[in-house]
Protein backbone atom coordinates (compact mmCIF):
# COMPACT_ATOMS: atom_id res chain seq x y z
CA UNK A 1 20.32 62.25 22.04
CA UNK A 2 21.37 63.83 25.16
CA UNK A 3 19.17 63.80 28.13
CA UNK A 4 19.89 66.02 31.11
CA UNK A 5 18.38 66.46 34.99
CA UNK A 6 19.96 69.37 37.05
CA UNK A 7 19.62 69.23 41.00
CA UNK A 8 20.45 71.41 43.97
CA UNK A 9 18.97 74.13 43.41
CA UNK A 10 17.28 76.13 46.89
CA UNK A 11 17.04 78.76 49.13
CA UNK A 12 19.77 80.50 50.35
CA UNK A 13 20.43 83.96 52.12
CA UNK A 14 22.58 86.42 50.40
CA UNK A 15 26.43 85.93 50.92
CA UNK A 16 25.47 82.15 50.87
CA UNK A 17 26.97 79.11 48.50
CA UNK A 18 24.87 76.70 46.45
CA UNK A 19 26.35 73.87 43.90
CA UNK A 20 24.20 73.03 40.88
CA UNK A 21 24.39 69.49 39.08
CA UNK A 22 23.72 68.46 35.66
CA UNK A 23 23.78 64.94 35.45
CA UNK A 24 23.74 63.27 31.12
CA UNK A 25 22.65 60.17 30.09
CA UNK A 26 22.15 59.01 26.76
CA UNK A 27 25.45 59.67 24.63
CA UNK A 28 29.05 60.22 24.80
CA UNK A 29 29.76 62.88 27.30
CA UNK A 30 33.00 64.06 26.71
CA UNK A 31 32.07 65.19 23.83
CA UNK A 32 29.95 67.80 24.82
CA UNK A 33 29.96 71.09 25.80
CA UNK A 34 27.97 71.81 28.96
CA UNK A 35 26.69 75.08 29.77
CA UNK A 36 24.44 76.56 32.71
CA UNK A 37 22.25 79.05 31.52
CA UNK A 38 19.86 81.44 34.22
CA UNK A 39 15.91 83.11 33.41
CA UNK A 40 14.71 85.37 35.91
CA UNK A 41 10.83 86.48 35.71
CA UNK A 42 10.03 88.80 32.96
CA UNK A 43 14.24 88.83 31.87
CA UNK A 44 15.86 86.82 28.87
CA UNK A 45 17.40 83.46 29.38
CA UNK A 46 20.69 84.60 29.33
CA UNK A 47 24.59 81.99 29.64
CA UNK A 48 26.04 82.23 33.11
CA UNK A 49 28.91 79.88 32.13
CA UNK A 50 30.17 77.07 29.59
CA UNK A 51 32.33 74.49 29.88
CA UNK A 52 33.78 72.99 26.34
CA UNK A 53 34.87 69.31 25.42
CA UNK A 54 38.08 70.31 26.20
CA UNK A 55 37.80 72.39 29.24
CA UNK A 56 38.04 75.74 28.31
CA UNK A 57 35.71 77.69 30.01
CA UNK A 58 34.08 81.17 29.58
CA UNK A 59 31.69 82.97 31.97
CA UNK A 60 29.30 85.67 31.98
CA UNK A 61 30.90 89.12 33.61
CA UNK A 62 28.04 89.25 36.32
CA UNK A 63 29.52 86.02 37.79
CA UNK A 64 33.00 85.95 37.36
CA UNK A 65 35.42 85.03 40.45
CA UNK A 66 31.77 84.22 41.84
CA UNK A 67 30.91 80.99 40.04
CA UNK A 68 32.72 77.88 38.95
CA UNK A 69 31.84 75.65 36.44
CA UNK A 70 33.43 72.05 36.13
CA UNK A 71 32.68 68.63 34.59
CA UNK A 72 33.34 65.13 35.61
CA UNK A 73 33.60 62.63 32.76
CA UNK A 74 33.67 59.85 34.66
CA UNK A 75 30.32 61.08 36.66
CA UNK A 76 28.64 62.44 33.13
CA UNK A 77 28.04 65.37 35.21
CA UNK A 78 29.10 69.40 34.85
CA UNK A 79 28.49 71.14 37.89
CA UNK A 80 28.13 75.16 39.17
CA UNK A 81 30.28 76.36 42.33
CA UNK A 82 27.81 79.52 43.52
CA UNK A 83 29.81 81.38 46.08
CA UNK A 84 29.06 85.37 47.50
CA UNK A 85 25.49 84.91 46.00
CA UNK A 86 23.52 88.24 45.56
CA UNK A 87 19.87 88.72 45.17
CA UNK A 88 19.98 89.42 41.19
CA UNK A 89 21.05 85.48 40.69
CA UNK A 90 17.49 85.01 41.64
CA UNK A 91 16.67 83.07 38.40
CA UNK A 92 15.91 79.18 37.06
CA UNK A 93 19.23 77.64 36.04
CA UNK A 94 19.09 75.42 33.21
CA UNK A 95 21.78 73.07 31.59
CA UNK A 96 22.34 73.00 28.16
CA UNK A 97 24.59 70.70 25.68
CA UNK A 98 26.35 70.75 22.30
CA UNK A 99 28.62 68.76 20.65
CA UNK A 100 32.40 70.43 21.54
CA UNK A 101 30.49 73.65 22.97
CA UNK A 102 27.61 74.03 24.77
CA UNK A 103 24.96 75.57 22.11
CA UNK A 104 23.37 72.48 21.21
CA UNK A 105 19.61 71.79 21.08
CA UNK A 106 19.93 69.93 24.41
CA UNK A 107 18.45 71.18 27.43
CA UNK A 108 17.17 70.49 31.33
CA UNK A 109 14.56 71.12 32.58
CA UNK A 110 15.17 73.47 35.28
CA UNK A 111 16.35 74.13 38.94
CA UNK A 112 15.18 77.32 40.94
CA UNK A 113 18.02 79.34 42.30
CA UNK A 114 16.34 81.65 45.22
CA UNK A 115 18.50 84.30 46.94
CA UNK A 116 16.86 85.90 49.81
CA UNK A 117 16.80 87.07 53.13
């Protein structure tokens, strides 16, 4: 059992940076894949970007050389660099683990990621 609680999510005007947390507790953590996944109103929950046991990383097209997703064993804790943010990343982020990748049945419950003027 993984549980996880994601933090820093806000308000910020467009252009602006945010970092996201996912802090885990209950298990091993560098075995898991950690992903951050995004839901806008009315819209699909869709990956933004994953972070595997090993490292390798893969991010959605919409968000590349925008976001930055990195993990700190030690800390139990994958976070989200959100630089140059636009408008459309208007969404709740959510955290998600797996064992090695990051589709796993584990999930947070939510941060809300507002981009506005």
């Amino acid at each position: 059992q993984v549980q996880l609680v994601e933090s820093g999510g806000g308000l910020v005007q467009p252009g602006g940076s945010l970092r996201l947390s996912c802090a885990a507790s209950g298990s091993v953590f560098s075995v898991y894949g950690l992903g951050w996944y995004r839901q806008a109103p009315g819209k699909q929950r869709e990956l933004v970007a994953g972070i595997t046991s090993g490292g390798s990383t893969n991010y959605a097209d919409s968000v590349k050389g925008r976001f930055t997703i990195s993990r700190d064993n030690a800390k139990d804790t994958v976070y989200l660099q959100m630089n140059s943010l636009k408008p459309e990343d208007t969404a709740v982020y959510y955290c998600r683990a797996g064992r090695v990748t990051w589709m796993g049945d584990y999930w947070g419950q939510g941060t809300q990621v507002t981009v506005s003027s």
